[in-house]
PDB file of N, CA and C in Angstrom:
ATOM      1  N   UNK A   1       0.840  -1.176   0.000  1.00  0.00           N
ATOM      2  CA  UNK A   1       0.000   0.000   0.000  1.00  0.00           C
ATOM      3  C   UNK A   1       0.890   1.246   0.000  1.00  0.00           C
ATOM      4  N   UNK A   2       0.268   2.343  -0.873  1.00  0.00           N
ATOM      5  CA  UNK A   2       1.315   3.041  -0.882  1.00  0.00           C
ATOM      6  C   UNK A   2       0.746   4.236   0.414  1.00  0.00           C
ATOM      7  N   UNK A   3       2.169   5.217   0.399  1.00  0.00           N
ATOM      8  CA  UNK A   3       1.777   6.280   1.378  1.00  0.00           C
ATOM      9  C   UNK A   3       0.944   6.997   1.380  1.00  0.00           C
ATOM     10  N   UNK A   4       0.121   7.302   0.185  1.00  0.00           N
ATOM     11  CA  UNK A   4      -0.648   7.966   0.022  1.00  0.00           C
ATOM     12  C   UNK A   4      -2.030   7.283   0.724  1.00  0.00           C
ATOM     13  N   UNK A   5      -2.090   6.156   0.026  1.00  0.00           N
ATOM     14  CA  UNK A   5      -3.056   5.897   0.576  1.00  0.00           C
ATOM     15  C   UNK A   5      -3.400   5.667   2.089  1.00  0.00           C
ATOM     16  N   UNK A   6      -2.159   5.583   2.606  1.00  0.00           N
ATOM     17  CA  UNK A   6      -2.449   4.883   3.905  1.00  0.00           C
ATOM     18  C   UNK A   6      -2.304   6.498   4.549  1.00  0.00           C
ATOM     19  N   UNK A   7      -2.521   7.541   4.504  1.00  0.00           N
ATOM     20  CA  UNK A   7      -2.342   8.682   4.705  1.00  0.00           C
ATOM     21  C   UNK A   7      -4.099   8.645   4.313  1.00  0.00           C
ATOM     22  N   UNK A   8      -4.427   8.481   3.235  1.00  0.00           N
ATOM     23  CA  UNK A   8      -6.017   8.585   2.458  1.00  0.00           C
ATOM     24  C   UNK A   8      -7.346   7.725   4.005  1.00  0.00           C
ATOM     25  N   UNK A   9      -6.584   6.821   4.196  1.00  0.00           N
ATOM     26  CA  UNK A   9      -7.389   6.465   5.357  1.00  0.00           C
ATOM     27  C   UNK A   9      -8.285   6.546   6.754  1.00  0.00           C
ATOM     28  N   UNK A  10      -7.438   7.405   7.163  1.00  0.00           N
ATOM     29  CA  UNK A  10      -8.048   8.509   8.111  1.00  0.00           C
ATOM     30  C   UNK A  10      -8.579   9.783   7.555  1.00  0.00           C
ATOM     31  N   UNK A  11      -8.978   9.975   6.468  1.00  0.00           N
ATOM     32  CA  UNK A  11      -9.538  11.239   5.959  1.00  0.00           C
ATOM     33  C   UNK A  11     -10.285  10.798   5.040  1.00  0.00           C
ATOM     34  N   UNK A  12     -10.899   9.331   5.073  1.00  0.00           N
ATOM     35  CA  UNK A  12     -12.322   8.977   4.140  1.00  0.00           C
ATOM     36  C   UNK A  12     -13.220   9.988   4.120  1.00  0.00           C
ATOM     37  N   UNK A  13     -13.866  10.106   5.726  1.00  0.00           N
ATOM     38  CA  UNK A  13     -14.888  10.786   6.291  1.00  0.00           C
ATOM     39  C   UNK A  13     -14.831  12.325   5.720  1.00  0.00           C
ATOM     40  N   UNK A  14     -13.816  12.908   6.204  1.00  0.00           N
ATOM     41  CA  UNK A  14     -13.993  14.524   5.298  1.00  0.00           C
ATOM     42  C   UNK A  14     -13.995  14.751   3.795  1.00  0.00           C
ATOM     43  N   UNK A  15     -13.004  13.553   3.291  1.00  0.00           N
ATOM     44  CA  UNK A  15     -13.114  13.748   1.982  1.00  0.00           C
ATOM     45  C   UNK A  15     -14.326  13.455   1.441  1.00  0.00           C
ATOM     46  N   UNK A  16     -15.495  12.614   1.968  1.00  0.00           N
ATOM     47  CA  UNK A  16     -16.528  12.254   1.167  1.00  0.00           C
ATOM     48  C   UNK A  16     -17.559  13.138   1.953  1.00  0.00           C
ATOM     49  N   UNK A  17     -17.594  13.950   2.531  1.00  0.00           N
ATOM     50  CA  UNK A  17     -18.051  15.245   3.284  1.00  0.00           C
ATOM     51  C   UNK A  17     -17.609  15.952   2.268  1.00  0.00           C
ATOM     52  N   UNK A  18     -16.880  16.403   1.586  1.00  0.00           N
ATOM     53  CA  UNK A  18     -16.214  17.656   1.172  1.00  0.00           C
ATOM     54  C   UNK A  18     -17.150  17.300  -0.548  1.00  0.00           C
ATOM     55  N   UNK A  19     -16.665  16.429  -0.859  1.00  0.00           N
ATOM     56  CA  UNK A  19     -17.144  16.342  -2.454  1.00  0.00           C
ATOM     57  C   UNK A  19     -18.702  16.218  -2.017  1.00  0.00           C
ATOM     58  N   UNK A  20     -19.729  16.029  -1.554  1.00  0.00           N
ATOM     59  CA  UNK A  20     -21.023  16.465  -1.448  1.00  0.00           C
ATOM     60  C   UNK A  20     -21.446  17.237  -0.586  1.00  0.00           C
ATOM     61  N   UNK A  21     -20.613  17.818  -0.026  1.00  0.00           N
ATOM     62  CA  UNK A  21     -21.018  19.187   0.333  1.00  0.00           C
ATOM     63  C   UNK A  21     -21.230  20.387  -0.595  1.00  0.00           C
ATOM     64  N   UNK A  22     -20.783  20.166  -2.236  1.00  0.00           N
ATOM     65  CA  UNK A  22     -21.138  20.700  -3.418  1.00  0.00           C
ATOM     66  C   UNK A  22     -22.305  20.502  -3.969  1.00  0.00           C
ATOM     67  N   UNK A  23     -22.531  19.201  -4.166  1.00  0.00           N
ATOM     68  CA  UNK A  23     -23.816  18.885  -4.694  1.00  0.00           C
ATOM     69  C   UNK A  23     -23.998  16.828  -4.422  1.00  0.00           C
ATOM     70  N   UNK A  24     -25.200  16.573  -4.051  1.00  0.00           N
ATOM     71  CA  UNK A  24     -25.654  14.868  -3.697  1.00  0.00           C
ATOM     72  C   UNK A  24     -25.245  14.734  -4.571  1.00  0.00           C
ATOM     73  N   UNK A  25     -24.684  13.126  -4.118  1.00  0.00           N
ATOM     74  CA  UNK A  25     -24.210  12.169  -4.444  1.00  0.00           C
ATOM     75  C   UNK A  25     -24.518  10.715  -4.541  1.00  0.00           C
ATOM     76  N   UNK A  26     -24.495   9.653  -5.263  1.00  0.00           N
ATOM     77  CA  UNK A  26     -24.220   8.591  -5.224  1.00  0.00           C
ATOM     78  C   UNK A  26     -22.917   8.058  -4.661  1.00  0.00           C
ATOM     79  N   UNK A  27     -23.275   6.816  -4.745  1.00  0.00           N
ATOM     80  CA  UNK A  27     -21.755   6.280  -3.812  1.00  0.00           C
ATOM     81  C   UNK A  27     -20.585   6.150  -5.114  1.00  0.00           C
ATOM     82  N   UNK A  28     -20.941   5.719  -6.284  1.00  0.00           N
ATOM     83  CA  UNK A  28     -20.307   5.107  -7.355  1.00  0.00           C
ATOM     84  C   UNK A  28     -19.736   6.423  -7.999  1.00  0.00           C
ATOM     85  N   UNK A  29     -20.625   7.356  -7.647  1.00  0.00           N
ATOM     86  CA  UNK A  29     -20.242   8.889  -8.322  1.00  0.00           C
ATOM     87  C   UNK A  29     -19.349   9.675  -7.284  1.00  0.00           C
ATOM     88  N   UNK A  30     -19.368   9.507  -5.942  1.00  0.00           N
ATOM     89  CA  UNK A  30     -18.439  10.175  -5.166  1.00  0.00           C
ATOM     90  C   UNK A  30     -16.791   9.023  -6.074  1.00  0.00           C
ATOM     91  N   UNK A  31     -17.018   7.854  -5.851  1.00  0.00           N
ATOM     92  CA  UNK A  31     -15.664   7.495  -5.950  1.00  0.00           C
ATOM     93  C   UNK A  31     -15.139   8.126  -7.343  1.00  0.00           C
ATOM     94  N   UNK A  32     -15.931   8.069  -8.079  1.00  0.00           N
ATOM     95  CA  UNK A  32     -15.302   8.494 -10.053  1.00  0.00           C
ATOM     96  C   UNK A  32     -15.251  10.051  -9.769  1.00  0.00           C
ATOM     97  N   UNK A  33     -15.937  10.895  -8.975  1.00  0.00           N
ATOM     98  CA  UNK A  33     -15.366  12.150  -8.903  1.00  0.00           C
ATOM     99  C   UNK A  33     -14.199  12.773  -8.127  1.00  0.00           C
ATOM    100  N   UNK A  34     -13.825  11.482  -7.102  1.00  0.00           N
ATOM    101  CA  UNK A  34     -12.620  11.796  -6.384  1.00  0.00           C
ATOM    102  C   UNK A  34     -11.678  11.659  -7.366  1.00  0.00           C
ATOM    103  N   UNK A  35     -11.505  10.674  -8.046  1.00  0.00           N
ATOM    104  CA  UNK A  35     -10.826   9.834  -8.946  1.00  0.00           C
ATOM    105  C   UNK A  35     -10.576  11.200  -9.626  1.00  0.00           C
ATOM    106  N   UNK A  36     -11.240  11.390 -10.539  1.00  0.00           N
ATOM    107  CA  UNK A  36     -11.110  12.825 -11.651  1.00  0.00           C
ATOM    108  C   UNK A  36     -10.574  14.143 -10.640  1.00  0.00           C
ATOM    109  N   UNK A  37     -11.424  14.230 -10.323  1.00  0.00           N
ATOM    110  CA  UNK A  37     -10.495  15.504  -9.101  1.00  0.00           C
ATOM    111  C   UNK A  37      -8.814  15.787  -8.646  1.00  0.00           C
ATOM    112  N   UNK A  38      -8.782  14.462  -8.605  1.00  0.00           N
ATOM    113  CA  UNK A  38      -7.317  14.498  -8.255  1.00  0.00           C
ATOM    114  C   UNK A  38      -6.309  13.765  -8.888  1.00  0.00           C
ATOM    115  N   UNK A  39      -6.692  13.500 -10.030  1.00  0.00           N
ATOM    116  CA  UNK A  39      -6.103  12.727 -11.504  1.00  0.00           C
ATOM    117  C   UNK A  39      -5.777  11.385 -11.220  1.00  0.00           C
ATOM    118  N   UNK A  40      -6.551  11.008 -10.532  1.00  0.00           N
ATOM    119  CA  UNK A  40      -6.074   9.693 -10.621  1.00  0.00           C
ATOM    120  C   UNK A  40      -5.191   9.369  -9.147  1.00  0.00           C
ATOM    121  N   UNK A  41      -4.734  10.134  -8.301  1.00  0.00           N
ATOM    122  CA  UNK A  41      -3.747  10.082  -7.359  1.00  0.00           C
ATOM    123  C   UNK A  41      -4.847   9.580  -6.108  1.00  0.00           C
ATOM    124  N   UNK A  42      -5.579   9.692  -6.159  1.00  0.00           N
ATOM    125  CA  UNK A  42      -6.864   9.291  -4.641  1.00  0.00           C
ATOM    126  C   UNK A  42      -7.637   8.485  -5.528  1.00  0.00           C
ATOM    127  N   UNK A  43      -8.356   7.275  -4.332  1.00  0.00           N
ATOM    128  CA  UNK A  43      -9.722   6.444  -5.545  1.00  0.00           C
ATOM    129  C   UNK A  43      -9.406   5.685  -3.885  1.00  0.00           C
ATOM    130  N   UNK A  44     -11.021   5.106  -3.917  1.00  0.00           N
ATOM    131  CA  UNK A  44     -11.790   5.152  -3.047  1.00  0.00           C
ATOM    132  C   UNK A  44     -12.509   4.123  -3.420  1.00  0.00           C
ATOM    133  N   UNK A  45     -12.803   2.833  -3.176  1.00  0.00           N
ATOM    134  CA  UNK A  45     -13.509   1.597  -3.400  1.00  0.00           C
ATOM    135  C   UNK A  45     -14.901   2.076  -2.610  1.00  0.00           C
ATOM    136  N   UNK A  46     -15.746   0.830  -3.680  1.00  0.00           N
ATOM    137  CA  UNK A  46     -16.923   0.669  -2.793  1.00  0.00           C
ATOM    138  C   UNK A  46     -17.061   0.249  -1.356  1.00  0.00           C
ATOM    139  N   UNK A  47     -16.324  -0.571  -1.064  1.00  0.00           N
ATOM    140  CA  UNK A  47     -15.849  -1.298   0.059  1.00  0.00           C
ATOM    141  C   UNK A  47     -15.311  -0.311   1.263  1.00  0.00           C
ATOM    142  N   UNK A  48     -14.569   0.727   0.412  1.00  0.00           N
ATOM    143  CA  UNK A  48     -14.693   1.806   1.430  1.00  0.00           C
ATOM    144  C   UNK A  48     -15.622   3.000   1.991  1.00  0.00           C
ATOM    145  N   UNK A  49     -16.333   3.340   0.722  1.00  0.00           N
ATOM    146  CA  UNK A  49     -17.575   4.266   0.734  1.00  0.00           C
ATOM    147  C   UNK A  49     -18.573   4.521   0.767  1.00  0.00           C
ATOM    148  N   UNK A  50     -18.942   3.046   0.769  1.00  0.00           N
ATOM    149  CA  UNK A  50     -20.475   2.716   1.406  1.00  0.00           C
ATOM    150  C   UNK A  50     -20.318   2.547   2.741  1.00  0.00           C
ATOM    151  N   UNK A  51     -19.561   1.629   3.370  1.00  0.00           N
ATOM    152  CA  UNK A  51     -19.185   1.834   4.752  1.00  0.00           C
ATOM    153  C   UNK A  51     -19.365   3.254   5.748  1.00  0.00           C
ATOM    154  N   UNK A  52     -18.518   4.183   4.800  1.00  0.00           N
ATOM    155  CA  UNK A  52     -18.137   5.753   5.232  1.00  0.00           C
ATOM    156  C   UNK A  52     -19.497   6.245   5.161  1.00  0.00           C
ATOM    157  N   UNK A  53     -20.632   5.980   3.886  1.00  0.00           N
ATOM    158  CA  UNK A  53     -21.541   6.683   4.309  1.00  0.00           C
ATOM    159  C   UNK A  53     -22.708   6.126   4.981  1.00  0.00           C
ATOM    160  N   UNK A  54     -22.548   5.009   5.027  1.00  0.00           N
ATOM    161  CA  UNK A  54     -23.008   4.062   6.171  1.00  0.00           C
ATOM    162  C   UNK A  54     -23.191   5.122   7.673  1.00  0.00           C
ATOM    163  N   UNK A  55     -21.683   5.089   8.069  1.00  0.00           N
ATOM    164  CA  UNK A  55     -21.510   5.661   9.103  1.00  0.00           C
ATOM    165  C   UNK A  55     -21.308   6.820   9.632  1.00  0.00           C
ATOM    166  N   UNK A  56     -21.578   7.997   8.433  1.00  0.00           N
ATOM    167  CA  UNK A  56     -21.731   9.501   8.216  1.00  0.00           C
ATOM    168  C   UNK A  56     -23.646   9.852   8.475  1.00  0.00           C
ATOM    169  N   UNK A  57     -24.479   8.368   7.868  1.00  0.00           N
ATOM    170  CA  UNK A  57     -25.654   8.717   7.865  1.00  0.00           C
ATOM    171  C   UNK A  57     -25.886   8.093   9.465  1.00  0.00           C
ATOM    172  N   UNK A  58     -25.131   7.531  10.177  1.00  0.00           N
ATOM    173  CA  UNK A  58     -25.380   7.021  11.290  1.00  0.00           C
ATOM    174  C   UNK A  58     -25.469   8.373  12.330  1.00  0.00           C
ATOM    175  N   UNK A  59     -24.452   9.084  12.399  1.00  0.00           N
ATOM    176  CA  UNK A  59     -24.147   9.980  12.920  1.00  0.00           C
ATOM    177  C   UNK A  59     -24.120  11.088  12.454  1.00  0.00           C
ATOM    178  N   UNK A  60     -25.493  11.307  11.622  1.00  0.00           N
ATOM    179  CA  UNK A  60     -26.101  12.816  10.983  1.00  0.00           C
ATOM    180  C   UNK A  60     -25.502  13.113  10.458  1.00  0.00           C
ATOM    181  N   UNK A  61     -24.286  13.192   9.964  1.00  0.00           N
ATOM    182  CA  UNK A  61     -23.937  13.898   9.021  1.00  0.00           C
ATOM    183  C   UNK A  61     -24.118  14.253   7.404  1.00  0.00           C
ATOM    184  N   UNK A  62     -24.924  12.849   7.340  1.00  0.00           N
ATOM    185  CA  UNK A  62     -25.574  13.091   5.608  1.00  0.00           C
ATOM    186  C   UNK A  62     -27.087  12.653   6.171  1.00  0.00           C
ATOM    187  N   UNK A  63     -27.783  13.058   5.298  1.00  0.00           N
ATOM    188  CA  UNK A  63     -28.853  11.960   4.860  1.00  0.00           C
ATOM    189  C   UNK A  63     -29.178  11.125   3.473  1.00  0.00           C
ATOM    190  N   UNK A  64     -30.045  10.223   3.366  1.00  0.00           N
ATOM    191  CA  UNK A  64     -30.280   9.903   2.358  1.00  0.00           C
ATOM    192  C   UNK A  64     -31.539  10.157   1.603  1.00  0.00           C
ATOM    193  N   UNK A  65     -31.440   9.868  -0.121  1.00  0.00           N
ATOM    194  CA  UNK A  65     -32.761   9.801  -0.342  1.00  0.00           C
ATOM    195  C   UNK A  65     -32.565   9.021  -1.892  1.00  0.00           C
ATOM    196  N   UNK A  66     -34.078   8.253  -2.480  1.00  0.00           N
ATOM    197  CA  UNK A  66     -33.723   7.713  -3.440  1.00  0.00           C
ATOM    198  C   UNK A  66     -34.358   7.772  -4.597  1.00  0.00           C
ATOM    199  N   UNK A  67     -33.877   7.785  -5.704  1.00  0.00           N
ATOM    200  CA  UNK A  67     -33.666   8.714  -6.578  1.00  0.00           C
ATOM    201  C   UNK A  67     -34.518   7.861  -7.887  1.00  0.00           C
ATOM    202  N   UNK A  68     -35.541   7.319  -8.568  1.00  0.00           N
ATOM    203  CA  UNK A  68     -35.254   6.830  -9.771  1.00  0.00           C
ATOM    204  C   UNK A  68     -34.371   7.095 -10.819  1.00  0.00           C
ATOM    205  N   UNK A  69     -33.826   6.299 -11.455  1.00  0.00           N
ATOM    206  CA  UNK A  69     -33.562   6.000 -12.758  1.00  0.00           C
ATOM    207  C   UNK A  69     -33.582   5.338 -13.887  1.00  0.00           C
ATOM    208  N   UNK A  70     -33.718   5.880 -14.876  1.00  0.00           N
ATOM    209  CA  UNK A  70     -34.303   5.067 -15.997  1.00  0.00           C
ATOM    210  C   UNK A  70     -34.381   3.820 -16.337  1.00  0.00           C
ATOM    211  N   UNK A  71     -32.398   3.254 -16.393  1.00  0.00           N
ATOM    212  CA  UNK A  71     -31.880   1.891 -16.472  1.00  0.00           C
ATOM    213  C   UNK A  71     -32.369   0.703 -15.138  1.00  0.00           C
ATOM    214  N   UNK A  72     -32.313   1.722 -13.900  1.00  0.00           N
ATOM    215  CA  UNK A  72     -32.206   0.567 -12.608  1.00  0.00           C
ATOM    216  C   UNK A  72     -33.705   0.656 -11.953  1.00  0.00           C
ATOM    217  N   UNK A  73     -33.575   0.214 -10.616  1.00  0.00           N
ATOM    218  CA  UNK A  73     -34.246   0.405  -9.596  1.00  0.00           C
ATOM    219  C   UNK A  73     -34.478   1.730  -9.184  1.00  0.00           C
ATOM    220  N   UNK A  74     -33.403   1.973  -9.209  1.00  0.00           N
ATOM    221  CA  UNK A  74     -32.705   3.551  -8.602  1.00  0.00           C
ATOM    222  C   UNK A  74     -31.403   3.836  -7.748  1.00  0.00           C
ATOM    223  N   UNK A  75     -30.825   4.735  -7.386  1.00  0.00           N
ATOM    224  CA  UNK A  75     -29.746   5.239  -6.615  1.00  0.00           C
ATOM    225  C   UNK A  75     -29.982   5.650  -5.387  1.00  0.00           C
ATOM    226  N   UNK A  76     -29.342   5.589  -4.349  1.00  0.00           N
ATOM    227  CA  UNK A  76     -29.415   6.028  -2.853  1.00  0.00           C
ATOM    228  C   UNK A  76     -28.446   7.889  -3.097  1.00  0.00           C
ATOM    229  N   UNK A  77     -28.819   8.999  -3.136  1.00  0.00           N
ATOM    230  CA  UNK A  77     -27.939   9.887  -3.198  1.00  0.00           C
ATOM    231  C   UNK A  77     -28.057  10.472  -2.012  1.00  0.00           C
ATOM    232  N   UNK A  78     -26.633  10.619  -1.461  1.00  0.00           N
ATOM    233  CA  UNK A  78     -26.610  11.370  -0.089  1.00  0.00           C
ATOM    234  C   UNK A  78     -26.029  12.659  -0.268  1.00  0.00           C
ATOM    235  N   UNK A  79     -26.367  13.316   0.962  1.00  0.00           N
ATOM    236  CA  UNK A  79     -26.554  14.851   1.026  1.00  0.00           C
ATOM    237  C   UNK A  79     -26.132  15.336   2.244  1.00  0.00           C
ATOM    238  N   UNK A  80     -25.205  16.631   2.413  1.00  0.00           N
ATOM    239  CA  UNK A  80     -24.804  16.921   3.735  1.00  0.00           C
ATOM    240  C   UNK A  80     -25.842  16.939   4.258  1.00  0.00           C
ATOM    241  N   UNK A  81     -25.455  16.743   5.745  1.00  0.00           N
ATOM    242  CA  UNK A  81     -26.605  17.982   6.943  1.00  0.00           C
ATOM    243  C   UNK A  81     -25.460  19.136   7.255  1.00  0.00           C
ATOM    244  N   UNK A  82     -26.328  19.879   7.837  1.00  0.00           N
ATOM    245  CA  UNK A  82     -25.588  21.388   8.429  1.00  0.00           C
ATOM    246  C   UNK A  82     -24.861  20.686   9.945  1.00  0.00           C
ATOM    247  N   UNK A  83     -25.203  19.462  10.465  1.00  0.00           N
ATOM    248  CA  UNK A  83     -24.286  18.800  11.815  1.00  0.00           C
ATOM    249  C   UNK A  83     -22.990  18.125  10.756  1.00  0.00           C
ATOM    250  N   UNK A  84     -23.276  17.897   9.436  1.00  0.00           N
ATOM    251  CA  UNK A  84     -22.482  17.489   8.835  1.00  0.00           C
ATOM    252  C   UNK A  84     -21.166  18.780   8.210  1.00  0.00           C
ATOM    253  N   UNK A  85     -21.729  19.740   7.859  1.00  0.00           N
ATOM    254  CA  UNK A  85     -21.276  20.946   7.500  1.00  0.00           C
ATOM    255  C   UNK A  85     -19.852  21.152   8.581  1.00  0.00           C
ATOM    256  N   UNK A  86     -20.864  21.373   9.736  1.00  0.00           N
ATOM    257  CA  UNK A  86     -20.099  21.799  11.050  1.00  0.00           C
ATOM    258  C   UNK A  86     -18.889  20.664  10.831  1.00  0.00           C
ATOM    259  N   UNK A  87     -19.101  19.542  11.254  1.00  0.00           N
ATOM    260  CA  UNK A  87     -17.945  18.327  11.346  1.00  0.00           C
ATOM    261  C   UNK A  87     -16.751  18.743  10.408  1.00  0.00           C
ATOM    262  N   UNK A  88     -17.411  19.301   9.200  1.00  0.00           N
ATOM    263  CA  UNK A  88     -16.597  18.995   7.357  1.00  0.00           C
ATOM    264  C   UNK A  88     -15.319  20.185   8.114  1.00  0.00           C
ATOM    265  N   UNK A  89     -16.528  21.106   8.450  1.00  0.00           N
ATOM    266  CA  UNK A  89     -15.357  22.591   9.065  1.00  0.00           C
ATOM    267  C   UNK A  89     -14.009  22.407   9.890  1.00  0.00           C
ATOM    268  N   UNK A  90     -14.454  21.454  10.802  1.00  0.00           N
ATOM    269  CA  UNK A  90     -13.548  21.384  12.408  1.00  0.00           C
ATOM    270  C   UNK A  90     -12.925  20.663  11.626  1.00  0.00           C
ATOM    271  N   UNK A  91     -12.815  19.934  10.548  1.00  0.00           N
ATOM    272  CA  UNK A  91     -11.843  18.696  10.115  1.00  0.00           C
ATOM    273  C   UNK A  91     -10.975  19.716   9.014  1.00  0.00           C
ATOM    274  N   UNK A  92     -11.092  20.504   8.201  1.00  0.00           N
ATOM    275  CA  UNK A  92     -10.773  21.052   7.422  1.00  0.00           C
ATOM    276  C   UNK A  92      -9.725  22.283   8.311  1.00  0.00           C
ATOM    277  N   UNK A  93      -9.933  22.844   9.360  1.00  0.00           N
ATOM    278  CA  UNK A  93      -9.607  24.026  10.429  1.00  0.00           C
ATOM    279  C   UNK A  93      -8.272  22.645  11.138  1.00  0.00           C
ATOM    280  N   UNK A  94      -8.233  21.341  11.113  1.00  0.00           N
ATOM    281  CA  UNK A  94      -7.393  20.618  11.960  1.00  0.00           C
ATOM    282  C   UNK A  94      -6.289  20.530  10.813  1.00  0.00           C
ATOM    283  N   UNK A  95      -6.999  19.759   9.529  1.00  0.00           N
ATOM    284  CA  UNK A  95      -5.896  19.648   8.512  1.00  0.00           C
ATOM    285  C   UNK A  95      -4.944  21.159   8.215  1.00  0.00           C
ATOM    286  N   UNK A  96      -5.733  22.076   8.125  1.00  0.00           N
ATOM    287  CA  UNK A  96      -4.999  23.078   7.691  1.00  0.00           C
ATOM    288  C   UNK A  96      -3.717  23.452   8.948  1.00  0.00           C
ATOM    289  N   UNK A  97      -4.318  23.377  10.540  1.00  0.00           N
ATOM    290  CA  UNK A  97      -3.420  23.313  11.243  1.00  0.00           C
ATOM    291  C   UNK A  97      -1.857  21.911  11.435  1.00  0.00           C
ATOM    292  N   UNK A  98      -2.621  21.105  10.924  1.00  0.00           N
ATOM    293  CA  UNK A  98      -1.722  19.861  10.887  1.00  0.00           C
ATOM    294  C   UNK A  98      -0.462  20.239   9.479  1.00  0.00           C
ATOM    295  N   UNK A  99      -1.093  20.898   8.533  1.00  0.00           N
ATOM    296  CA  UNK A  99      -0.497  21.238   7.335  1.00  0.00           C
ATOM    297  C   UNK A  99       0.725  22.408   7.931  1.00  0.00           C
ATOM    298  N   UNK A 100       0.556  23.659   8.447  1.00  0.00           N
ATOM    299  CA  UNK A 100       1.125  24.116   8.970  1.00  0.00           C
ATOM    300  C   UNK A 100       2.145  23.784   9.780  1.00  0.00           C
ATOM    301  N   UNK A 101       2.194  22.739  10.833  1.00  0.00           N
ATOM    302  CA  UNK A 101       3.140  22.057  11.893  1.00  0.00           C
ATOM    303  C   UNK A 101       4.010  21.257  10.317  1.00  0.00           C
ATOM    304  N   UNK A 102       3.474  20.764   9.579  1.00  0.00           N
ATOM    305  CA  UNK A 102       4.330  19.791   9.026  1.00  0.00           C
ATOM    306  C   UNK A 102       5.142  20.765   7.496  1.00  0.00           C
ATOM    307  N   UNK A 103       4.530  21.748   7.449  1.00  0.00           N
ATOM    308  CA  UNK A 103       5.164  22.552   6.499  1.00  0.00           C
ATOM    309  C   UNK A 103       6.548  22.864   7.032  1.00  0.00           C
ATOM    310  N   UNK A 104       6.066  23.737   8.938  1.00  0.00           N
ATOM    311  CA  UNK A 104       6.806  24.498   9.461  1.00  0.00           C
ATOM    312  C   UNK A 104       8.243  23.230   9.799  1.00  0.00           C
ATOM    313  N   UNK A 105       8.115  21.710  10.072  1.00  0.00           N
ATOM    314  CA  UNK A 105       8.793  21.087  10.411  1.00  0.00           C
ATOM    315  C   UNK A 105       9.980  20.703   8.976  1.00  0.00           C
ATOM    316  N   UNK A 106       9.246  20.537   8.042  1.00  0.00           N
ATOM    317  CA  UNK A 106      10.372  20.649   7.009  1.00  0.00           C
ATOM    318  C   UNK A 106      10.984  21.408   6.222  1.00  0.00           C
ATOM    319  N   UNK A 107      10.128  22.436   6.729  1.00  0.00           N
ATOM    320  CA  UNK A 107      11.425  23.822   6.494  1.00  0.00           C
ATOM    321  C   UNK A 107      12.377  24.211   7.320  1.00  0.00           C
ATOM    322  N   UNK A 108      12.221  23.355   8.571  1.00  0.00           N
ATOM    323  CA  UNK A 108      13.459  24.123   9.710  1.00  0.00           C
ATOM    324  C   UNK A 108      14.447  22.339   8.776  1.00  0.00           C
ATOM    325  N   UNK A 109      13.872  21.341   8.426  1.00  0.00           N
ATOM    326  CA  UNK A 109      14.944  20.293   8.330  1.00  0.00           C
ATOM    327  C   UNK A 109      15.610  20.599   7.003  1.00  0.00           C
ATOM    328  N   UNK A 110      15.038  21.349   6.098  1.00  0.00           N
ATOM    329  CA  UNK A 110      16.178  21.476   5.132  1.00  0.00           C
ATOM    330  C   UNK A 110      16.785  23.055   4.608  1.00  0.00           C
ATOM    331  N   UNK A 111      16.414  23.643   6.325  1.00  0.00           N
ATOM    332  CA  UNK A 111      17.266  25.036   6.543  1.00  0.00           C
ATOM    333  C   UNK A 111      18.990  24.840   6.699  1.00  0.00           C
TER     334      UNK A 111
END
């Protein structure tokens, strides 16, 4: 596994907060828009993102609702909540501080 990903692991939850906090989602469509977003460098299995919103809709942070479509049954598309909003914030306000400590640490190592 590479570093990235294992870095990608603890930040399922905001990242799939962050891409539908733009606009609902499907599960199959959050992963192909992470995918495109970041060229290919992040991707996100089903196995991981149904789980995540499994447990985002457990603990308010999305809801669901379902959607017909033409070809299927239909789609489950989830949608922030504003308890979800809040969460997306405090996680985004930590990374940016975590970004900072680790900027500030490898600029004093290759001063």
């Amino acid at each position: 596994m590479s570093y990235i990903q294992q870095l990608l692991k603890g930040l399922v939850d905001p990242i799939v907060l962050s891409l539908i906090n733009q606009l609902p989602m499907y599960g199959y469509q959050i992963a192909k828009e992470l995918e495109q977003r970041t060229g290919g460098r992040l991707t996100l299995k089903g196995g991981t993102i149904y789980p995540a919103l499994t447990r985002l809709q457990r603990n308010g942070l999305v809801v669901s609702t379902w959607h017909k479509t033409s070809k299927r049954k239909g789609r489950r598309y989830y949608q922030i909540t504003e308890r979800g909003r809040q969460f997306l914030a405090s996680c985004l306000s930590d990374w940016q501080d975590f970004y900072k400590v680790i900027n500030k640490l490898t600029q004093e190592a290759y001063s």
